[in-house]
C-alpha atoms as a PDB file:
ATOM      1  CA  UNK A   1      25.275-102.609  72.366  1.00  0.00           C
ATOM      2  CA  UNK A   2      28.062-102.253  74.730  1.00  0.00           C
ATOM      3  CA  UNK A   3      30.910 -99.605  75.051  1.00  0.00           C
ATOM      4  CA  UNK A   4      33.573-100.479  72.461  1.00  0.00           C
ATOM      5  CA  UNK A   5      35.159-100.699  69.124  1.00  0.00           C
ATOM      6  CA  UNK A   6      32.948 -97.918  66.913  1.00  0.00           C
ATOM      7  CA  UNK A   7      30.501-100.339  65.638  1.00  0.00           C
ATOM      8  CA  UNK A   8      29.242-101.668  68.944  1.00  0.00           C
ATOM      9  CA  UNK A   9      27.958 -98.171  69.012  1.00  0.00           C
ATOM     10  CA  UNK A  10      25.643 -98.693  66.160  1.00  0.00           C
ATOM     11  CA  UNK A  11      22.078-100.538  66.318  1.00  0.00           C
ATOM     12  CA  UNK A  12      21.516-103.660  64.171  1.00  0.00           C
ATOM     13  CA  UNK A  13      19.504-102.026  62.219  1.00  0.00           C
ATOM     14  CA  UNK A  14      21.715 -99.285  61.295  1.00  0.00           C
ATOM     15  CA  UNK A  15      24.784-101.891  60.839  1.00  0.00           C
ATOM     16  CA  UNK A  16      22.042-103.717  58.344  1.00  0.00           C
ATOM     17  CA  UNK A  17      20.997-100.439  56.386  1.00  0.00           C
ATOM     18  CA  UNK A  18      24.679 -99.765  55.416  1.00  0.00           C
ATOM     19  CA  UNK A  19      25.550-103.927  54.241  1.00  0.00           C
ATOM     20  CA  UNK A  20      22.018-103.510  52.416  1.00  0.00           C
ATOM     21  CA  UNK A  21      23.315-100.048  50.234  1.00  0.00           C
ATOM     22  CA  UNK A  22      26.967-101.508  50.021  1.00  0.00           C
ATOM     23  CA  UNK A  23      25.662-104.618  48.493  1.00  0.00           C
ATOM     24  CA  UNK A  24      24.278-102.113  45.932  1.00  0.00           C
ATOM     25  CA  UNK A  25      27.272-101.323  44.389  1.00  0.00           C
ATOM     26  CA  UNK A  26      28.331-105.126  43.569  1.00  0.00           C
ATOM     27  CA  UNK A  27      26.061-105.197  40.413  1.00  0.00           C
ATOM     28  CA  UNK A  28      26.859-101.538  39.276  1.00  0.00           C
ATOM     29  CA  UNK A  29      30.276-101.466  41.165  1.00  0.00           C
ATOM     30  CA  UNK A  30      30.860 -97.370  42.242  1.00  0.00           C
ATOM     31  CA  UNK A  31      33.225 -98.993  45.180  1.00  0.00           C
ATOM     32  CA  UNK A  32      36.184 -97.175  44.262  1.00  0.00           C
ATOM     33  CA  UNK A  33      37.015 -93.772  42.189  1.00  0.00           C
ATOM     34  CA  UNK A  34      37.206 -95.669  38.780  1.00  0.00           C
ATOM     35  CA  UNK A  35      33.123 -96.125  39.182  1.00  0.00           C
ATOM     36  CA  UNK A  36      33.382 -99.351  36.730  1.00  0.00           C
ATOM     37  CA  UNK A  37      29.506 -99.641  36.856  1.00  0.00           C
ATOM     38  CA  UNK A  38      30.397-103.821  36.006  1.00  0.00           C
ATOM     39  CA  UNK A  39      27.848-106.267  37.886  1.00  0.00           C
ATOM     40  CA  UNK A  40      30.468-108.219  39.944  1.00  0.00           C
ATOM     41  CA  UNK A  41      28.805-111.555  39.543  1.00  0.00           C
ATOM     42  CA  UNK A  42      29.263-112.159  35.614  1.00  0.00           C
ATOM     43  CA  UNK A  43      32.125-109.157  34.806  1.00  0.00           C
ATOM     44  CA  UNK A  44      35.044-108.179  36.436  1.00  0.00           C
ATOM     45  CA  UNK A  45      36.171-104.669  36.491  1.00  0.00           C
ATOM     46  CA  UNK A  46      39.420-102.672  37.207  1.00  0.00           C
ATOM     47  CA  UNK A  47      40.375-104.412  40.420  1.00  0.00           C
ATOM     48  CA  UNK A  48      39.334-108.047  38.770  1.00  0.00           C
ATOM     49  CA  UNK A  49      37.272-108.694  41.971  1.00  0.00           C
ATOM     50  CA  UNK A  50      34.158-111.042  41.412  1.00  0.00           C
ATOM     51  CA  UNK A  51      31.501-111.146  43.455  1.00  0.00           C
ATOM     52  CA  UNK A  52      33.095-112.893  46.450  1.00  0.00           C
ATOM     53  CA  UNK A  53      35.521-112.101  48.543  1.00  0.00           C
ATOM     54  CA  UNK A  54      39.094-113.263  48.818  1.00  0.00           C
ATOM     55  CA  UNK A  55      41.659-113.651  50.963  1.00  0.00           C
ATOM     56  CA  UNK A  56      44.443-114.367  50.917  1.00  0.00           C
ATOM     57  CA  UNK A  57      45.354-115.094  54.426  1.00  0.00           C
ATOM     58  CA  UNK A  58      44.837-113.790  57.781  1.00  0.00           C
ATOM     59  CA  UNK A  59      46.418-113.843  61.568  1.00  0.00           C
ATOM     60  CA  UNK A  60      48.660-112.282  64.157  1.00  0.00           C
ATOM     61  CA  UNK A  61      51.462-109.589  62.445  1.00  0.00           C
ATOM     62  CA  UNK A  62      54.469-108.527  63.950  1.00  0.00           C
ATOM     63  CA  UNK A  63      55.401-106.196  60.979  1.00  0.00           C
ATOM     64  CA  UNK A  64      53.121-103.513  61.133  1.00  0.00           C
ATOM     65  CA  UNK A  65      53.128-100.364  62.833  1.00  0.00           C
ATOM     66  CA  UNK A  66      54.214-100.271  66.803  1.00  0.00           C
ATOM     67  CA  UNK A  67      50.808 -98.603  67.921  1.00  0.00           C
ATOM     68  CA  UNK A  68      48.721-102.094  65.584  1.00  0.00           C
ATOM     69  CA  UNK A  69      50.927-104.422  66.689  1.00  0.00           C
ATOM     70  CA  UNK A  70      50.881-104.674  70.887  1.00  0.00           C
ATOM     71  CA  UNK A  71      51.689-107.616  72.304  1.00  0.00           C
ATOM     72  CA  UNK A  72      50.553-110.144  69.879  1.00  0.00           C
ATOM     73  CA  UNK A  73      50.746-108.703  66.785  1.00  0.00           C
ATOM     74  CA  UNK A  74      48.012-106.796  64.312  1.00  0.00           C
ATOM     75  CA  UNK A  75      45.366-109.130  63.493  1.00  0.00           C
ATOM     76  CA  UNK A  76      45.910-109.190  59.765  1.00  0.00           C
ATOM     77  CA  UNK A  77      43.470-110.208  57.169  1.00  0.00           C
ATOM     78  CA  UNK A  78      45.181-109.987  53.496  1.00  0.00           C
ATOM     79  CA  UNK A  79      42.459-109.449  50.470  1.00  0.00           C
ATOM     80  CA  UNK A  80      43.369-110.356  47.632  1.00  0.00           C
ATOM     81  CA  UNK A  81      43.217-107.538  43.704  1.00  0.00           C
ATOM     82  CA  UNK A  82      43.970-104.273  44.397  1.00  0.00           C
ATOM     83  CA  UNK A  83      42.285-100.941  42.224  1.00  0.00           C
ATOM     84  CA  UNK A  84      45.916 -99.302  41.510  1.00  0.00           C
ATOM     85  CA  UNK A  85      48.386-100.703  39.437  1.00  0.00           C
ATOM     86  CA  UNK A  86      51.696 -99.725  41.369  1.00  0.00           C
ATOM     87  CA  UNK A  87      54.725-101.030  39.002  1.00  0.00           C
ATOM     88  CA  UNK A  88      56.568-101.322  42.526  1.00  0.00           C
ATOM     89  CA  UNK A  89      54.020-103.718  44.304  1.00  0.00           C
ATOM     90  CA  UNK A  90      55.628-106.339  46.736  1.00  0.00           C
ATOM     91  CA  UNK A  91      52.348-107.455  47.077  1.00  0.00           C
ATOM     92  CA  UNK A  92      51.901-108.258  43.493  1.00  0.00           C
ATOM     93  CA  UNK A  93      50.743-111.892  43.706  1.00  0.00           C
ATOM     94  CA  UNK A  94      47.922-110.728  45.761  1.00  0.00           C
ATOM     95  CA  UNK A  95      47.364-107.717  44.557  1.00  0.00           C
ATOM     96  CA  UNK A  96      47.195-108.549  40.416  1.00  0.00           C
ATOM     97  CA  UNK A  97      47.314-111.907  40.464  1.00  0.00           C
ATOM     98  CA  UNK A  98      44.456-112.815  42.775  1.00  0.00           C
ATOM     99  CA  UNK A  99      46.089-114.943  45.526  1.00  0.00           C
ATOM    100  CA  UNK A 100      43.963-116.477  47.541  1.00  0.00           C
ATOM    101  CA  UNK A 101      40.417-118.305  48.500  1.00  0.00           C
ATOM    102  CA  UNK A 102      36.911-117.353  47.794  1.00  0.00           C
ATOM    103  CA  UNK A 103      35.228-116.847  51.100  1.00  0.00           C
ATOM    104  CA  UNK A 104      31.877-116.871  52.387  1.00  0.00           C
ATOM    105  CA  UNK A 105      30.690-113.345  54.729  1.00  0.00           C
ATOM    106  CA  UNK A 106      30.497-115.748  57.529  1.00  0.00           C
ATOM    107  CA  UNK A 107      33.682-117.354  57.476  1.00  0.00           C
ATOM    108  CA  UNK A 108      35.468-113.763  56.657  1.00  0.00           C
ATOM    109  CA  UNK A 109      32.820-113.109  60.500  1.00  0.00           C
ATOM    110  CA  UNK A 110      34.765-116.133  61.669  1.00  0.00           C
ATOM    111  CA  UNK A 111      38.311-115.493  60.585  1.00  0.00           C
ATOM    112  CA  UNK A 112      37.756-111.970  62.433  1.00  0.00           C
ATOM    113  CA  UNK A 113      36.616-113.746  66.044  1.00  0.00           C
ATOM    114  CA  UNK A 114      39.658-116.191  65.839  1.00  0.00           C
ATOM    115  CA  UNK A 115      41.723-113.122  65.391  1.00  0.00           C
ATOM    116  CA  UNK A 116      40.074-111.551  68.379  1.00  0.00           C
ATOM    117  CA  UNK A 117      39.596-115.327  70.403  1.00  0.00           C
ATOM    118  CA  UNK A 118      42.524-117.285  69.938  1.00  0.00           C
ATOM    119  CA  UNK A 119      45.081-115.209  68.878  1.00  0.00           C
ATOM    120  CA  UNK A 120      43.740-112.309  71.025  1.00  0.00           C
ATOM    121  CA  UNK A 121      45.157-109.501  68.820  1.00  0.00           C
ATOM    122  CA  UNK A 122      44.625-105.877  69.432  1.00  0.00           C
ATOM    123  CA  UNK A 123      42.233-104.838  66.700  1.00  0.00           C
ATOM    124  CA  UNK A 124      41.306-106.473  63.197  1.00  0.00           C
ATOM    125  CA  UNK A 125      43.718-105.379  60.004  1.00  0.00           C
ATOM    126  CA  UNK A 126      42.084-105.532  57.179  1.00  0.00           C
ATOM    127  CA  UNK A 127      44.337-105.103  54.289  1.00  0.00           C
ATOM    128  CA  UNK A 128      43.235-103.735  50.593  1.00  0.00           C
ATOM    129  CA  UNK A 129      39.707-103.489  51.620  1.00  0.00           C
ATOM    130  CA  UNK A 130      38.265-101.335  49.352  1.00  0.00           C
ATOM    131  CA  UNK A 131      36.995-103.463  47.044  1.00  0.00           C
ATOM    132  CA  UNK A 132      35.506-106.370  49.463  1.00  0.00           C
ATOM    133  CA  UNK A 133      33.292-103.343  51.743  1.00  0.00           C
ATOM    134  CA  UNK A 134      30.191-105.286  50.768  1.00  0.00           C
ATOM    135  CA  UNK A 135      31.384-108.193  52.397  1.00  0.00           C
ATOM    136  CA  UNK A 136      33.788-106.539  55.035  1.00  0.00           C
ATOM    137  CA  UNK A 137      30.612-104.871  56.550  1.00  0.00           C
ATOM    138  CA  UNK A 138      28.228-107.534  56.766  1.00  0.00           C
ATOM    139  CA  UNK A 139      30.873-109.997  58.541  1.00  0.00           C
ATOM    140  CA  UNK A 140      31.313-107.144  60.987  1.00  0.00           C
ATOM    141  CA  UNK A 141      27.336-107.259  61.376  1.00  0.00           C
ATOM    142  CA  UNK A 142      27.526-111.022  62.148  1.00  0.00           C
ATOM    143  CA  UNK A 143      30.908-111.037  63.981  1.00  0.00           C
ATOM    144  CA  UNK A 144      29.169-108.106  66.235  1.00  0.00           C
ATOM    145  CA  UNK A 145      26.408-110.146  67.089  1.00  0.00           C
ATOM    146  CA  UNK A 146      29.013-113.044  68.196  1.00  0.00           C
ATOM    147  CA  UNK A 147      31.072-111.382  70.455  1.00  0.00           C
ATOM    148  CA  UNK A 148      33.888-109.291  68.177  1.00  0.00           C
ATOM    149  CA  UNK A 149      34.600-105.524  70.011  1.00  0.00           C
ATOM    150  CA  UNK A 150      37.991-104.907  68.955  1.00  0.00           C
ATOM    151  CA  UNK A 151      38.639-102.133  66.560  1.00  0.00           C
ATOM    152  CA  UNK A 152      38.425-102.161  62.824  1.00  0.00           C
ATOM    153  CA  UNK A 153      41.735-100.914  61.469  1.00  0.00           C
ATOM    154  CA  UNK A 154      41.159-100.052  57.679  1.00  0.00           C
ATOM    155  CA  UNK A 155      44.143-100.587  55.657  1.00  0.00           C
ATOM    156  CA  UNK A 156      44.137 -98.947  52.118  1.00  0.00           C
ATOM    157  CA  UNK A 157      46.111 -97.322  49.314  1.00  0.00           C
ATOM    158  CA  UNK A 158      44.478 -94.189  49.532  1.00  0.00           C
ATOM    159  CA  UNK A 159      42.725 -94.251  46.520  1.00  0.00           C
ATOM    160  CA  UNK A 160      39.117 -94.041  48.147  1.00  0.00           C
ATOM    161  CA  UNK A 161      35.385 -92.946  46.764  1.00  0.00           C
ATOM    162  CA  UNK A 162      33.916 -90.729  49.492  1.00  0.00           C
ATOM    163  CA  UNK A 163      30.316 -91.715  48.890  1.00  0.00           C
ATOM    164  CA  UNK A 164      31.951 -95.431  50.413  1.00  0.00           C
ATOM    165  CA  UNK A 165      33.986 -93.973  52.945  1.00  0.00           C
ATOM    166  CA  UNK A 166      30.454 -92.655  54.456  1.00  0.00           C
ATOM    167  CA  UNK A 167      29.426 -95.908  54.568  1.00  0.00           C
ATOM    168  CA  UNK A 168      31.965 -97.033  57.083  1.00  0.00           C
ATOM    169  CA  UNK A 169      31.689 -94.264  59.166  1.00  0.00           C
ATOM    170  CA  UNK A 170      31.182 -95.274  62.945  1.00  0.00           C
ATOM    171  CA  UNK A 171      32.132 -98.708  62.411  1.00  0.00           C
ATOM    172  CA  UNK A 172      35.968 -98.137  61.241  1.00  0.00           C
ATOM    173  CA  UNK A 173      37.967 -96.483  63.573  1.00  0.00           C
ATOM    174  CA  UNK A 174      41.398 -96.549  62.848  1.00  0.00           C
ATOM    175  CA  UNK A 175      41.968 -95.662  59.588  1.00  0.00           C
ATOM    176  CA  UNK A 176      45.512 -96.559  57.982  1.00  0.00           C
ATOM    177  CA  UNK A 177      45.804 -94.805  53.886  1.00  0.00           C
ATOM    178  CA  UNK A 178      48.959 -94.722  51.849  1.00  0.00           C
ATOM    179  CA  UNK A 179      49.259 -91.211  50.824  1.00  0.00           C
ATOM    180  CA  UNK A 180      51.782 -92.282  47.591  1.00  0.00           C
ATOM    181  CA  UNK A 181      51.593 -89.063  45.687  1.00  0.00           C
ATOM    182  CA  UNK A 182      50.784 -85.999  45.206  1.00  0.00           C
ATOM    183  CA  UNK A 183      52.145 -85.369  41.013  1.00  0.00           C
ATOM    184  CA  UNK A 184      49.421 -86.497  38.651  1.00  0.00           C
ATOM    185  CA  UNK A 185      52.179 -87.341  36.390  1.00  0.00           C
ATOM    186  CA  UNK A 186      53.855 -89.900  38.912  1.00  0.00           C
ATOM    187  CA  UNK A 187      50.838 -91.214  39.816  1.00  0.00           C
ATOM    188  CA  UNK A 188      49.697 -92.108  36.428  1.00  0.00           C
ATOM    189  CA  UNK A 189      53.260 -93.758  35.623  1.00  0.00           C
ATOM    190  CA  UNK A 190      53.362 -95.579  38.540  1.00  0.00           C
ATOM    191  CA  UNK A 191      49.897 -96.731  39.455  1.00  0.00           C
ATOM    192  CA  UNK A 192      47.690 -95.901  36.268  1.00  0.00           C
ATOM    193  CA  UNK A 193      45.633 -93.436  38.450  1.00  0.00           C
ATOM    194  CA  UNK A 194      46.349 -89.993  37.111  1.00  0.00           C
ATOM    195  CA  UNK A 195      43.663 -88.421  39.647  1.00  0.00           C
ATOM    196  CA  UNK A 196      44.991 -90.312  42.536  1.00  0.00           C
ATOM    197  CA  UNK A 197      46.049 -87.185  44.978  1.00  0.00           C
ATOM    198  CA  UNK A 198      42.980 -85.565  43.475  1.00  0.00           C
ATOM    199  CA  UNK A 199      40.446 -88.357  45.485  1.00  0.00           C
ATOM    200  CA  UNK A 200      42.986 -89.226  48.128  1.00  0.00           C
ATOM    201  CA  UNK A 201      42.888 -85.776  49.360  1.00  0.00           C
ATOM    202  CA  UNK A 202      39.030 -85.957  49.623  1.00  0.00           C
ATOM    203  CA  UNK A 203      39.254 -89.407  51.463  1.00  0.00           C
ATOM    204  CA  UNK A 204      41.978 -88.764  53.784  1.00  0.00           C
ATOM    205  CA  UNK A 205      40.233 -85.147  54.403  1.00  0.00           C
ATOM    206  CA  UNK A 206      36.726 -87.914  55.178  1.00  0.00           C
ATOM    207  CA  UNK A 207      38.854 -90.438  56.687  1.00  0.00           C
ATOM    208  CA  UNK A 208      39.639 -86.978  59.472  1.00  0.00           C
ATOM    209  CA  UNK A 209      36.762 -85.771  59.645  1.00  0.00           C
ATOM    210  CA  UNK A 210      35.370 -89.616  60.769  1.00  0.00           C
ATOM    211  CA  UNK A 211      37.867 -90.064  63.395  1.00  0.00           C
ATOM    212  CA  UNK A 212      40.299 -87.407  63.950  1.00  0.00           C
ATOM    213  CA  UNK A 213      43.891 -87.564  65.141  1.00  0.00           C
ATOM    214  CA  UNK A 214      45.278 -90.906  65.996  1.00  0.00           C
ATOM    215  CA  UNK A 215      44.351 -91.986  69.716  1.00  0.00           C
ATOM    216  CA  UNK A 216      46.562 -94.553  71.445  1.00  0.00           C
ATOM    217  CA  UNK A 217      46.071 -96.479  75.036  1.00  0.00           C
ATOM    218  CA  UNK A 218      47.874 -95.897  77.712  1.00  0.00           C
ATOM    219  CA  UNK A 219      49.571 -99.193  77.030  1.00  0.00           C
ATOM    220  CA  UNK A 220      50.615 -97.880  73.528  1.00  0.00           C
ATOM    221  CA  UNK A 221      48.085 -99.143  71.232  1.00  0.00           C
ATOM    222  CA  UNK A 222      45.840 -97.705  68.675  1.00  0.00           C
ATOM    223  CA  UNK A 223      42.199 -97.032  69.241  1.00  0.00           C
ATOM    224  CA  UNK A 224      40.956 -94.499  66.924  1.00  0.00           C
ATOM    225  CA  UNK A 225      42.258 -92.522  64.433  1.00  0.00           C
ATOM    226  CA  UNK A 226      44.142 -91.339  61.377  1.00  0.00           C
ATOM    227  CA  UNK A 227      47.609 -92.638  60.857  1.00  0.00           C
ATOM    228  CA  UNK A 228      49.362 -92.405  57.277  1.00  0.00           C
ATOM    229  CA  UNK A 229      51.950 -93.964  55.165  1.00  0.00           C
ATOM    230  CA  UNK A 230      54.154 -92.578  52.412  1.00  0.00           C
ATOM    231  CA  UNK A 231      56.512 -94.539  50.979  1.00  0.00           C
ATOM    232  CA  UNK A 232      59.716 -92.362  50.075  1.00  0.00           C
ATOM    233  CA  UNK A 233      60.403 -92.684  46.463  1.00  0.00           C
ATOM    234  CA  UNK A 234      64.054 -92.502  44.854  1.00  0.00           C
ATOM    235  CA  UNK A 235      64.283 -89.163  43.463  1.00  0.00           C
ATOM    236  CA  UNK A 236      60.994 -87.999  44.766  1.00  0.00           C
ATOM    237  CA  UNK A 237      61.617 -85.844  47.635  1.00  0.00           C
ATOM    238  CA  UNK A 238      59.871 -83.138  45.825  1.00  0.00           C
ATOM    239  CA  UNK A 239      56.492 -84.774  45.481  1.00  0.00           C
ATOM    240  CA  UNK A 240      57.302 -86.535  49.220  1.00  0.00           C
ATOM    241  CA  UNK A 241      57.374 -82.257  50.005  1.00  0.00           C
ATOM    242  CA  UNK A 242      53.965 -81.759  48.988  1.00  0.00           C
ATOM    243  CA  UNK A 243      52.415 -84.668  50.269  1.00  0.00           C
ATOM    244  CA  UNK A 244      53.820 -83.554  53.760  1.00  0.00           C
ATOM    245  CA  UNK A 245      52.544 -79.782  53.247  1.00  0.00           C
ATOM    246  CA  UNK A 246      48.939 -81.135  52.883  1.00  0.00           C
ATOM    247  CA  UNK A 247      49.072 -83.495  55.634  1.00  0.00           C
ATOM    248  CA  UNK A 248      50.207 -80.688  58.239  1.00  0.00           C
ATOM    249  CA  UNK A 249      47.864 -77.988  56.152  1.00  0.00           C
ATOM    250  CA  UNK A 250      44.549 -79.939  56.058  1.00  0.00           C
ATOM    251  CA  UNK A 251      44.752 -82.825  58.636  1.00  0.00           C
ATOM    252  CA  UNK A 252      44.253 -82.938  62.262  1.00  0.00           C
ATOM    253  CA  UNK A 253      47.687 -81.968  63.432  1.00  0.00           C
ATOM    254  CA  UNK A 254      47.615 -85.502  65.981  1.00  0.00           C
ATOM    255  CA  UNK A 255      47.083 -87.620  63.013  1.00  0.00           C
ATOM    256  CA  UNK A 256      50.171 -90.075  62.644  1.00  0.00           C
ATOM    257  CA  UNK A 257      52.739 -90.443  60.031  1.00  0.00           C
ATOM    258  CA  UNK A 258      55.059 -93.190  59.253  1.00  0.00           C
ATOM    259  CA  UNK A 259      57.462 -92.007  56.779  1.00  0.00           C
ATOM    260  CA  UNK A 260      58.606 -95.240  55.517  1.00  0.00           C
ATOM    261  CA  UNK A 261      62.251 -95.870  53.765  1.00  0.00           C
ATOM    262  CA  UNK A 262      62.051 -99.524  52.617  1.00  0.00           C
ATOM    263  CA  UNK A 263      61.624 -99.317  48.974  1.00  0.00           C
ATOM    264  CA  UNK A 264      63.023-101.856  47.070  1.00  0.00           C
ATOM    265  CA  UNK A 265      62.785-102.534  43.127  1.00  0.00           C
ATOM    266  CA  UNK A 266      60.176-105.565  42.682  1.00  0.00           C
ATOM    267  CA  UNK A 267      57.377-106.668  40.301  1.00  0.00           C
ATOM    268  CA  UNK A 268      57.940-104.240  37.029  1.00  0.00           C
ATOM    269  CA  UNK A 269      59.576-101.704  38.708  1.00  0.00           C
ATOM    270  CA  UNK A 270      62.878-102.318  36.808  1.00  0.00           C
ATOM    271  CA  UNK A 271      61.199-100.872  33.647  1.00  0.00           C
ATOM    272  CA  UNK A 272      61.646 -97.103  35.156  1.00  0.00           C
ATOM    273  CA  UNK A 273      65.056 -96.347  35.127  1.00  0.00           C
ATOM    274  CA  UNK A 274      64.396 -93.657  38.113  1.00  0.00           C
ATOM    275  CA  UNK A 275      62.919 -96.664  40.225  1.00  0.00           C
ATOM    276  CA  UNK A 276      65.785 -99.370  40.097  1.00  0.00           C
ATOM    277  CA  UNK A 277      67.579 -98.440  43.267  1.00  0.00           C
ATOM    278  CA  UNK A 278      66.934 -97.855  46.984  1.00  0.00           C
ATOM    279  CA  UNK A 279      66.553 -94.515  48.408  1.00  0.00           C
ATOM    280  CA  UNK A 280      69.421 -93.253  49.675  1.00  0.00           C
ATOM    281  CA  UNK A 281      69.965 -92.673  53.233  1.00  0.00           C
ATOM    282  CA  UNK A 282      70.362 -88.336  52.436  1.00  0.00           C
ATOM    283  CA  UNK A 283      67.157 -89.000  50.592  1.00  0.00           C
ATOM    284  CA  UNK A 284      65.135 -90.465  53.375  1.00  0.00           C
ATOM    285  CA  UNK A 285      66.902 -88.094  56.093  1.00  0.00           C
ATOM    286  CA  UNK A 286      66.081 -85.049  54.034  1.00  0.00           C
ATOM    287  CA  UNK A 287      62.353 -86.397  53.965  1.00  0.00           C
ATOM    288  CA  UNK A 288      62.286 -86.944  57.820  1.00  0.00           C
ATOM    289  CA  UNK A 289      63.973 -83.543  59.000  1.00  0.00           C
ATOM    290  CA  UNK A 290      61.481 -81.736  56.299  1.00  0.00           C
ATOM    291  CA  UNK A 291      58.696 -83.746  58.092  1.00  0.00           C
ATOM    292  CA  UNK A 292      59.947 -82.553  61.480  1.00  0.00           C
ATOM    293  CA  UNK A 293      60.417 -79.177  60.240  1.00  0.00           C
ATOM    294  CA  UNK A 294      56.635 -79.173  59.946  1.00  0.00           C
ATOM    295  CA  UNK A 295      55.514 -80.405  62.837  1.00  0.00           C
ATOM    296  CA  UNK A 296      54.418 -83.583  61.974  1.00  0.00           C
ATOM    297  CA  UNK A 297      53.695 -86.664  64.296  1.00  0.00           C
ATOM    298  CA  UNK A 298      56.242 -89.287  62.993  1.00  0.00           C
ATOM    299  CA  UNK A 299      55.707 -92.851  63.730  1.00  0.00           C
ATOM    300  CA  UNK A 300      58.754 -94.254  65.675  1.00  0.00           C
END
C-alpha cells in the first residue's frame, strides 16, 4: 500500500488478522479493563454495548483541538455507551443513554470516506471507541481498500486494556486519552473505576510507546502522536499535580497536553457538593504555571 496514514503501511492480510482476533472479544468481551466476559449479541455488559455499533453522529468539528481541527474541522465520528460512569458527563445522552443508530461495518467504512471525500477533513475522530474496536478496525480494512489515507485519531477516556491497545498498533496514529485522575478514591466516586490511573498509566505508557511524541505538519496539523487531556477539577489541583508528574516522568517529553478549564456541573454532578461549581480562574492558573514549571508541552 502507499505512503500514508499508519494503516496504509500494513498488508491486507495483517489488517484482516487483527479484525479476525478483535471480533474475538465480542462473545467473551475483554475490550476494556472491566473484562465483562458477556457475549455481546444476547447480553450487554458494563458499557451496555450490543453487538453492533452505534453512532451517534459524525462530520466536520470545529471544537476540538487546534492541531485536529485544520481548515475544515476534525472529522468527528461520535459512538455512542461509554465504560466509565463520570457523574460530570456532558456527553451523558450518548454516553449512558445510548444515543444513536445501529450501524453496519460498511456504512461506519462509508461515513469515514465522506469524512475524508466530501468534507475533506484532516484525519478521522473517532470518539469513545473503545468499545466498538471490532467494528472500528474492520471499516478501516474496507475504507483502506476504497481510498481512505488520512489518519486515525483515537479519542478515549483513558481507561484502556493493553492487550487491545496492541491490536491497534500501526493503524492508529494519533492517539488522544483523557488522563482524569490519578486518586483511586476520586476515580471511584466519580467514574466507578477505582483502578482507573492504575490501567491508564499502562495504556498511555502503550499508547507512547506506539507512536511517540505528538508530530504536527508544517501547516499545523496532527499526524502522529500522543496528545492528552485533563480536565481540571474544582478542588483537585492536588490530584491534577500528580497526573502532571507522571506525564513529564514517564511520557515522551514532545507528547501534547491540553490542560482544559471548562468544567461545568451537568448530568449528576450536583450530588457532590465539591463538584457544583466551576473552577476558579487561581485554580486553573495554578494548574497551568505547575504544568509549565515542568516542562510540559501545553496545547494553545
Amino acid at each position: 500500500m502507499a505512503e500514508g496514514a499508519s494503516y496504509l503501511q500494513l498488508s491486507r492480510e495483517e489488517l484482516e488478522d487483527r479484525v479476525s482476533r478483535a471480533r474475538e472479544q465480542l462473545t467473551s468481551c475483554r475490550l476494556c479493563p472491566r473484562e465483562c466476559r458477556v457475549n455481546r449479541s444476547n447480553k450487554q455488559g458494563f458499557c451496555r454495548a450490543g453487538a453492533e455499533a452505534v453512532v451517534s453522529s459524525f462530520g466536520p468539528h470545529l471544537g476540538e483541538e487546534r492541531v485536529l481541527v485544520g481548515h475544515g474541522g476534525s472529522g468527528t465520528i461520535f459512538f455512542a455507551h461509554c465504560n466509565l460512569r463520570c457523574v460530570f458527563c456532558q456527553n451523558h445522552e450518548l454516553s449512558f443513554g445510548g444515543h444513536g443508530t445501529p450501524v453496519t461495518t460498511e456504512q461506519l467504512a462509508t461515513m469515514m470516506l465522506i469524512i475524508q471525500d466530501r468534507y475533506g477533513c484532516p484525519n478521522i475522530n473517532l470518539v469513545t471507541p473503545t468499545h466498538f474496536v471490532p467494528h472500528i478496525l474492520e471499516a478501516v480494512y474496507l475504507a483502506a481498500d476504497r481510498g481512505l489515507r488520512i489518519p486515525l485519531v483515537y479519542n478515549c477516556g483513558g481507561y484502556e486494556s493493553v492487550e487491545m491497545l496492541r491490536l491497534l498498533a500501526g493503524v492508529v496514529d494519533i492517539y488522544m486519552p483523557d488522563l482524569k485522575y490519578s486518586s483511586p478514591e476520586r476515580a471511584h466516586r466519580y467514574s466507578q473505576a477505582e483502578d482507573y490511573f492504575a490501567k491508564a498509566r499502562l495504556a498511555l505508557q502503550e499508547m507512547d510507546r506506539q507512536v511517540g511524541g505528538l508530530e504536527v505538519s508544517a501547516a499545523g496539523v496532527a499526524q502522529r502522536g500522543l496528545l492528552i487531556r485533563h480536565l481540571v477539577l474544582p478542588g483537585g489541583l492536588e490530584d491534577t499535580k500528580k497526573v502532571l508528574e507522571f506525564v513529564r516522568e514517564e511520557l515522551s517529553p514532545d507528547c501534547m497536553v491540553n490542560l482544559m478549564d471548562q468544567y461545568y456541573p451537568c448530568y449528576r454532578a450536583h450530588e457532590h457538593p465539591e463538584l457544583r461549581r466551576r473552577v476558579s480562574s487561581t485554580e486553573f492558573r495554578a494548574a497551568w504555571d505547575f504544568a509549565q514549571s515542568l516542562g510540559l508541552r501545553l496545547a494553545r
